[in-house]
N, C-alpha and C. Protein backbone atom coordinates (compact mmCIF):
# COMPACT_ATOMS: atom_id res chain seq x y z
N UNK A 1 0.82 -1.19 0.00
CA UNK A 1 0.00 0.00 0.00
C UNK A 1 0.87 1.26 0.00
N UNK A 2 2.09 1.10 0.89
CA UNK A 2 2.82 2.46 0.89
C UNK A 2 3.62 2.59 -0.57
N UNK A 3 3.65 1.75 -1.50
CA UNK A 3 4.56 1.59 -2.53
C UNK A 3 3.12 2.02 -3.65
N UNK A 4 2.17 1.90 -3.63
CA UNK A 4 1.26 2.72 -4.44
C UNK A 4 0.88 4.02 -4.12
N UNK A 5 0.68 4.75 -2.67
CA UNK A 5 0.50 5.56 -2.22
C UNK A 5 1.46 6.67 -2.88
N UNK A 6 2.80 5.83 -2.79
CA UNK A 6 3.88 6.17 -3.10
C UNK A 6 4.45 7.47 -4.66
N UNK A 7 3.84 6.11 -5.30
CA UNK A 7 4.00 5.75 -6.53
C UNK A 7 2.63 7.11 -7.46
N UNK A 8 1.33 7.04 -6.70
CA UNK A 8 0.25 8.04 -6.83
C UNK A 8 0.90 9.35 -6.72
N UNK A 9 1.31 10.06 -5.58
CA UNK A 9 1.72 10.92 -5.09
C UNK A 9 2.40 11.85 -5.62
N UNK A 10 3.72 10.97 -6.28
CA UNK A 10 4.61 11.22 -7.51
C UNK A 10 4.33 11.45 -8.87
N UNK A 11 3.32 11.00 -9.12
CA UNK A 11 2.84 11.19 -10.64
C UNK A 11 1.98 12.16 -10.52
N UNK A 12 1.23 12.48 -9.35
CA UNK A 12 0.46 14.16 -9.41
C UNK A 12 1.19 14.64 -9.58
N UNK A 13 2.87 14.50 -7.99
CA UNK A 13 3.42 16.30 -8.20
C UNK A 13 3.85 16.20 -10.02
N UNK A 14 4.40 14.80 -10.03
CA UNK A 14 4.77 15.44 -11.64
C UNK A 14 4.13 15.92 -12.86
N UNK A 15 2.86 15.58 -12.66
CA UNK A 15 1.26 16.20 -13.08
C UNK A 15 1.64 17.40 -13.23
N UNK A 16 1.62 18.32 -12.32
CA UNK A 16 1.12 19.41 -11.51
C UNK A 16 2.17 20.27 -11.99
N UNK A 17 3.56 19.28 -11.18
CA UNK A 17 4.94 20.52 -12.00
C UNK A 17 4.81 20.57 -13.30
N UNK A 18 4.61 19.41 -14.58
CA UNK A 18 4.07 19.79 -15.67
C UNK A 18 3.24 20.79 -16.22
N UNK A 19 2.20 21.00 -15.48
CA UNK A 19 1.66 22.10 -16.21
C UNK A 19 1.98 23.12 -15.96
N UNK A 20 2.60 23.60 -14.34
CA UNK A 20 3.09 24.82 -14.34
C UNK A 20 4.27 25.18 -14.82
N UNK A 21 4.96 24.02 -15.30
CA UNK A 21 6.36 24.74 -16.10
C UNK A 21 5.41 24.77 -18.07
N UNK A 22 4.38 24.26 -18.02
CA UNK A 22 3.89 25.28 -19.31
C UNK A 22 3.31 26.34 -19.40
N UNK A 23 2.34 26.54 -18.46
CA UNK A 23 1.42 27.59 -18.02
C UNK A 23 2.30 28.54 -17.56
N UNK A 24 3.28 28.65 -17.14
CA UNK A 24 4.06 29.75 -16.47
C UNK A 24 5.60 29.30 -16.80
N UNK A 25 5.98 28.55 -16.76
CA UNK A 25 7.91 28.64 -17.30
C UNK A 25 8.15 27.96 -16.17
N UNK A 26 9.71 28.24 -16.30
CA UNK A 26 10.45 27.21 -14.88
C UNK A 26 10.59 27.82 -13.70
N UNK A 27 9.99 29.22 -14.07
CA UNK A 27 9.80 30.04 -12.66
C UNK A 27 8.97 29.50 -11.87
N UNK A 28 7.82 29.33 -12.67
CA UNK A 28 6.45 28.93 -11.76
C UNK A 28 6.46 28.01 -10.73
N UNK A 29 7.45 26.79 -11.96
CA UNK A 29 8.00 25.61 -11.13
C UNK A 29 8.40 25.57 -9.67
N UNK A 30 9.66 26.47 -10.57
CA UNK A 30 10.57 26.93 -8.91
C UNK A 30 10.09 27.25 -7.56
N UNK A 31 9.75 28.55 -8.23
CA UNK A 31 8.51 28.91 -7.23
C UNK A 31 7.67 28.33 -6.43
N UNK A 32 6.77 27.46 -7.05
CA UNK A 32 6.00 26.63 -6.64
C UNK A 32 6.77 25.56 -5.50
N UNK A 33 7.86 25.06 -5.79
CA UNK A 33 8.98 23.69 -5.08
C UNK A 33 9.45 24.86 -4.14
N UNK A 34 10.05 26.21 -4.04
CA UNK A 34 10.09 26.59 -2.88
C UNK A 34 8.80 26.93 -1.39
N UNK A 35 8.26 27.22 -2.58
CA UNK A 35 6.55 27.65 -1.49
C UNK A 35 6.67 26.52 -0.97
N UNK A 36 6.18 25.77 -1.42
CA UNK A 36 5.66 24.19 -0.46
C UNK A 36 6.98 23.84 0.02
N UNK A 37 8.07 23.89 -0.03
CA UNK A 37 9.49 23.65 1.21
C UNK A 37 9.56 24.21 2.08
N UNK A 38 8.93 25.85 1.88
CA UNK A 38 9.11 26.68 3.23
C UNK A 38 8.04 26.07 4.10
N UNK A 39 6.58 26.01 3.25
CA UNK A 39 5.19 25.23 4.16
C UNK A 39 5.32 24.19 4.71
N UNK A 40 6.25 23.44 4.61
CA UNK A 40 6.86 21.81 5.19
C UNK A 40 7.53 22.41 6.32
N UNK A 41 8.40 22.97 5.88
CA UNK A 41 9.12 23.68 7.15
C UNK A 41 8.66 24.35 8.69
N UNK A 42 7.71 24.84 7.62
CA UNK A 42 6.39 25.56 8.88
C UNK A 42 6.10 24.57 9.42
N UNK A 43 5.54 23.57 8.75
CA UNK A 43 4.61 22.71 9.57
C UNK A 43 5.30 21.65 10.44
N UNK A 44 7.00 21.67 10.36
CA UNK A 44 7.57 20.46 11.13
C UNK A 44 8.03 21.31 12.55
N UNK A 45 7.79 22.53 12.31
CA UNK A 45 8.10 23.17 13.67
C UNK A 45 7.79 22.95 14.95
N UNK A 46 6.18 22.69 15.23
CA UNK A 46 5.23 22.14 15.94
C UNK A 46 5.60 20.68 16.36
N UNK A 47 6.11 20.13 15.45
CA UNK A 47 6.22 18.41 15.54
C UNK A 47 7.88 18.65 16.53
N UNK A 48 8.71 19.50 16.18
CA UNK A 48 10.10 19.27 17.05
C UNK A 48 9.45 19.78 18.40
N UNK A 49 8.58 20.96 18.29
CA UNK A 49 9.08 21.26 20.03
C UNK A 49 7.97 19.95 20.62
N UNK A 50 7.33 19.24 19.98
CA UNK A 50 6.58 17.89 20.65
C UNK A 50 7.49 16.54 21.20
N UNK A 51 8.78 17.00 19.90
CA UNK A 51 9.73 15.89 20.36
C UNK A 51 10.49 15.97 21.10
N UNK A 52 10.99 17.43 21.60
CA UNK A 52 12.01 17.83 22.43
C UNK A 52 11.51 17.80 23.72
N UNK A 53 9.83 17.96 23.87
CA UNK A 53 9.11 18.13 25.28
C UNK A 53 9.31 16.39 25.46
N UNK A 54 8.96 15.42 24.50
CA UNK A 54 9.17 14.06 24.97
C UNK A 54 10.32 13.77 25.49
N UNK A 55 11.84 13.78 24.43
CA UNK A 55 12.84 13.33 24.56
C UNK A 55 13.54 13.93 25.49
N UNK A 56 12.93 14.90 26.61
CA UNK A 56 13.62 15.91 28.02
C UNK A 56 13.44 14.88 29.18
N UNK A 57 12.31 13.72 29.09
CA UNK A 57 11.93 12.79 30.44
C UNK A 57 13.13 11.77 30.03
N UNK A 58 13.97 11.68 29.01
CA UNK A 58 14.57 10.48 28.33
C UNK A 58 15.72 10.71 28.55
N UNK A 59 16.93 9.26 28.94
CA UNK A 59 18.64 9.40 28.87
C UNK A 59 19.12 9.47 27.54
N UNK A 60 19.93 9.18 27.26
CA UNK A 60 20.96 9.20 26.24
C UNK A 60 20.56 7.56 25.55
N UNK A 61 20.13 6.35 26.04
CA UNK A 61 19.57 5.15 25.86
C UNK A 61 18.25 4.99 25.59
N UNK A 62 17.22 6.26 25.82
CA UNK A 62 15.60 6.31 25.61
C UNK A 62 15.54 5.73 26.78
N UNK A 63 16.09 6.10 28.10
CA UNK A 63 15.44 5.81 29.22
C UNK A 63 14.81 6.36 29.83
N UNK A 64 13.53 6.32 30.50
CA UNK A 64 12.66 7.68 31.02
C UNK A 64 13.50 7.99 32.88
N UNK A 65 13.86 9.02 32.56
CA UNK A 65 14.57 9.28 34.25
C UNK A 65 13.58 10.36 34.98
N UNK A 66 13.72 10.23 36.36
CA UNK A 66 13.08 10.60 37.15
C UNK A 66 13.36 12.65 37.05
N UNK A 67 12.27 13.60 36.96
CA UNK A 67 12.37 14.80 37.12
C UNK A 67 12.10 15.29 38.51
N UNK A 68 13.21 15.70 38.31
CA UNK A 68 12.96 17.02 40.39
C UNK A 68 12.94 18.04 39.91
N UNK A 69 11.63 18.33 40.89
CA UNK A 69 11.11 19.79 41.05
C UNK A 69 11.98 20.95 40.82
């Protein structure tokens, strides 16, 4: 399933970058592959400080150690 999901996914963006490098040039393209890198970016921000609040109860082994007040 993840190897079709996969496989789908890829043939939109290349869909998609297709028409905008006709409809608009290789700017559009560009453009377009930076917008959605910075929006990925945005959106993994949220996900680190979730991992850093987890991985603060944890050792150096993923051991959960005791917190004092």
């Amino acid at each position: 399933m993840l190897n079709l999901m996969t496989g789908v996914m890829i043939l939109l963006a290349s869909v998609i970058a297709g028409v905008l490098w006709d409809k608009v040039g290789p700017q559009g393209t560009f453009l377009a592959g930076a917008a959605l890198a910075t929006l990925a970016l945005f959106g993994l921000i949220p996900l680190r400080r979730v991992l850093h609040r987890k991985n603060a109860n944890q050792d150096e082994h993923g051991k959960l150690v005791a917190q004092i007040p």
